[in-house]
Protein backbone atom coordinates (compact mmCIF):
# COMPACT_ATOMS: atom_id res chain seq x y z
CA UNK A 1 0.00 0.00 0.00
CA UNK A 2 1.33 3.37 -0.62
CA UNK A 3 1.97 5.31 2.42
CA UNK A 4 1.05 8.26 3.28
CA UNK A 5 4.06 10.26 2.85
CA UNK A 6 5.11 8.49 -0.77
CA UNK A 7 2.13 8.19 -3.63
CA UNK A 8 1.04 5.29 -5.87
CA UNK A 9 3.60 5.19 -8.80
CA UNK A 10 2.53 5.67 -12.12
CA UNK A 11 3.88 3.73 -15.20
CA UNK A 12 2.33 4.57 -18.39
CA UNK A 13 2.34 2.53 -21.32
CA UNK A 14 0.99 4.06 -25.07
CA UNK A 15 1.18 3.43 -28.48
CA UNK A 16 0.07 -0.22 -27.63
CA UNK A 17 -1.57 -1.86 -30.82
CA UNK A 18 -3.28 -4.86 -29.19
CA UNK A 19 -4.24 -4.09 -25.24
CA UNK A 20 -5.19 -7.48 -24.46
CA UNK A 21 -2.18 -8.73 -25.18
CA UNK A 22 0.02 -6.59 -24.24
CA UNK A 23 -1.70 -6.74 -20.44
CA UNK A 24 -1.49 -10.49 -20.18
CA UNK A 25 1.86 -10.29 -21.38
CA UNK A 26 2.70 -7.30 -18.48
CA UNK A 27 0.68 -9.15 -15.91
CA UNK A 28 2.86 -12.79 -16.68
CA UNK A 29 5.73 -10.90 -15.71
CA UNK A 30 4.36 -9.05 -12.50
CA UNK A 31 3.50 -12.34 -11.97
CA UNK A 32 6.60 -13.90 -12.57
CA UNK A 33 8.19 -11.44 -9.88
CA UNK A 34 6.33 -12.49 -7.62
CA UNK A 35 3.71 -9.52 -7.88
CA UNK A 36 -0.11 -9.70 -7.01
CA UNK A 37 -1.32 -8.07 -9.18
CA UNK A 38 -5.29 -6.36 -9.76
CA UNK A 39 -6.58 -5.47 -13.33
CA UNK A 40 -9.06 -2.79 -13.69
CA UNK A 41 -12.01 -1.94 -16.08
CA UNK A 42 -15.47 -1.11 -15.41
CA UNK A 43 -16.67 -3.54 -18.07
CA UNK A 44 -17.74 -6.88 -17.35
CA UNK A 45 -18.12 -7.80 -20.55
CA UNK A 46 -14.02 -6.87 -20.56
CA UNK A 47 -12.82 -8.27 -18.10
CA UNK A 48 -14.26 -11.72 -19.27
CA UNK A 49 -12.29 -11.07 -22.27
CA UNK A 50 -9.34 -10.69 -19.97
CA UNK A 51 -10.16 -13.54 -18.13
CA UNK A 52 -10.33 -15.91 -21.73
CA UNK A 53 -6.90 -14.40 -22.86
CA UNK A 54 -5.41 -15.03 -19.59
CA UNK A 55 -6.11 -18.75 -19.80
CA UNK A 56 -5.47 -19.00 -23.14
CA UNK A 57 -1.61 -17.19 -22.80
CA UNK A 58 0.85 -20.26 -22.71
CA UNK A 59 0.21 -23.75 -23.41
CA UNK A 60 2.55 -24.77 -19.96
CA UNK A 61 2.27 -21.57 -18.20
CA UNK A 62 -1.30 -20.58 -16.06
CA UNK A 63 -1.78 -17.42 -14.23
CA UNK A 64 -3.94 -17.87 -11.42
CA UNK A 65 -6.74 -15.43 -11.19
CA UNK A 66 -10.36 -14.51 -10.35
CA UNK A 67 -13.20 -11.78 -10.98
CA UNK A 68 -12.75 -9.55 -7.82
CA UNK A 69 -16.15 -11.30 -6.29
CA UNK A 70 -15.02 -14.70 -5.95
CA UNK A 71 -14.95 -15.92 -3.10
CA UNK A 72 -11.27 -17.03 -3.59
CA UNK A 73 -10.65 -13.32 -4.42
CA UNK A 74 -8.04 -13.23 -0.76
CA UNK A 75 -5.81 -15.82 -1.86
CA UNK A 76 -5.38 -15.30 -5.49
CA UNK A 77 -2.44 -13.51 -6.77
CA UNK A 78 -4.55 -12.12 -9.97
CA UNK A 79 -7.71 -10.18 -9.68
CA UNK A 80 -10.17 -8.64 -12.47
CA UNK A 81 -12.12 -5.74 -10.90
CA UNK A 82 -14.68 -3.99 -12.11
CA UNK A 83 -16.00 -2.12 -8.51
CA UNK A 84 -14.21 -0.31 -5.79
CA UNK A 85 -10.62 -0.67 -5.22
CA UNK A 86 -10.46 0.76 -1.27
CA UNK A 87 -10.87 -2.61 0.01
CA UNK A 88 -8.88 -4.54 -2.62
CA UNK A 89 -6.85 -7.59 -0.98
CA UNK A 90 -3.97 -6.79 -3.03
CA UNK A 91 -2.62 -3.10 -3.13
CA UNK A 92 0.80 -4.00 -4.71
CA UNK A 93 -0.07 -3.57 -8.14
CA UNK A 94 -3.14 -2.09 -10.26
CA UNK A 95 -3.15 -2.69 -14.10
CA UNK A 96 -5.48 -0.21 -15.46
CA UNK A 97 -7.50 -0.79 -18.95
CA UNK A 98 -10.11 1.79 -18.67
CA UNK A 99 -10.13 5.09 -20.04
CA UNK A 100 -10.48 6.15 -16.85
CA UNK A 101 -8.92 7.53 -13.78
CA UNK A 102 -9.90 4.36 -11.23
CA UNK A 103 -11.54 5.66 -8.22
CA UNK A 104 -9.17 4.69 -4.97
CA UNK A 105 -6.22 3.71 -7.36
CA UNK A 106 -4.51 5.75 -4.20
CA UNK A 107 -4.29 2.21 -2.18
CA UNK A 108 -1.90 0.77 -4.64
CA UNK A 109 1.88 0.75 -4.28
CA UNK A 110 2.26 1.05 -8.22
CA UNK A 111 -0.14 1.48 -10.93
CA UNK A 112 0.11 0.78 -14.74
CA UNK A 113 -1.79 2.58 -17.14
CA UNK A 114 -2.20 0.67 -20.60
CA UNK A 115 -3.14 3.33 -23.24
CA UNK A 116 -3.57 1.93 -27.59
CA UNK A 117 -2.74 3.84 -30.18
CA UNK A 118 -6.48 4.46 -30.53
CA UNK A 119 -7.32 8.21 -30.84
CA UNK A 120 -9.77 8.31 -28.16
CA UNK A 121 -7.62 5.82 -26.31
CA UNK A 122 -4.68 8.43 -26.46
CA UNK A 123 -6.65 11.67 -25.76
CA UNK A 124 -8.11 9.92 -22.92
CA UNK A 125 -4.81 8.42 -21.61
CA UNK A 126 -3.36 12.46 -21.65
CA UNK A 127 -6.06 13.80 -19.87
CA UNK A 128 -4.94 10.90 -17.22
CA UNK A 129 -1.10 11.76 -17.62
CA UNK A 130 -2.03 15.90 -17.02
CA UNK A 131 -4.12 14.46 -13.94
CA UNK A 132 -1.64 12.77 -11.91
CA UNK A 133 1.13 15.14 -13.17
CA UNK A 134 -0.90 18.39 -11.57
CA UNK A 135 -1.28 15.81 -8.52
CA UNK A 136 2.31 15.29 -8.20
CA UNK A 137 2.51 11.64 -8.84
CA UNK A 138 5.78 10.28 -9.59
CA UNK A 139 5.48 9.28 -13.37
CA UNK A 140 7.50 7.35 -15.92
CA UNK A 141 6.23 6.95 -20.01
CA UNK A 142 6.99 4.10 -22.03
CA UNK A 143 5.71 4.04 -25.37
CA UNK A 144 5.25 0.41 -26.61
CA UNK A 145 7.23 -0.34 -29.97
């Protein structure tokens, strides 16, 4: 959890040409670190999608994870949100697909922000950027290749 005297860190990713892919891929390697790890979109309908791609990833590897409801939710190192974060059980990391500035993303340690090359994507992940910049959140900007 971010303490009170030092702020949730704020990676953003852009320019990425498939987000789906380019989370799982992120999330394996949080994962592979050691990292739990809590991906973020309002959507159900998304997050399903997430939840598919995730399973699908390797043919020897499997990322353990479950929808933020389940009741297995405590003890899983991978959770899809769609609700409140404040009372996440993981706070380490937040992976977030929306085009939206999560509501409590504050609890987290470190959050990623996955913006596509997608125009309204992009506008929407700048608005973001200027957000947390005016906020004074430390920020770092890598733009996918």
């Amino acid at each position: 959890m971010a303490s009170a005297s030092e702020k949730t860190r704020i990676d953003f990713h852009s320019n990425v040409a498939d987000k789906l892919n380019y989370a799982c891929r992120l999330i394996r390697k949080a994962r592979h670190a050691q990292c739990k790890v809590v991906v973020y979109h309002p959507d159900r309908e998304e997050l399903q999608r997430i939840d598919a791609a995730l399973w699908t990833l390797e043919d020897t590897g499997f990322l353990p994870h479950v929808m933020a409801d389940d009741p297995l939710a405590s003890v899983t190192p991978i959770i899809l949100s769609q609700g409140n974060l404040e009372n996440s059980p993981h706070v380490e990391l937040l992976v977030n697909l929306s085009a939206s500035t999560p509501d409590n993303f504050e609890v987290f340690a470190r959050m990623i922000e996955i913006v596509s090359s997608e125009v309204a994507d992009t506008n929407a992940g700048r608005e973001r950027y200027r957000y947390y910049h005016q906020q004074a959140f430390p920020l770092s900007h890598n733009v996918a290749k």
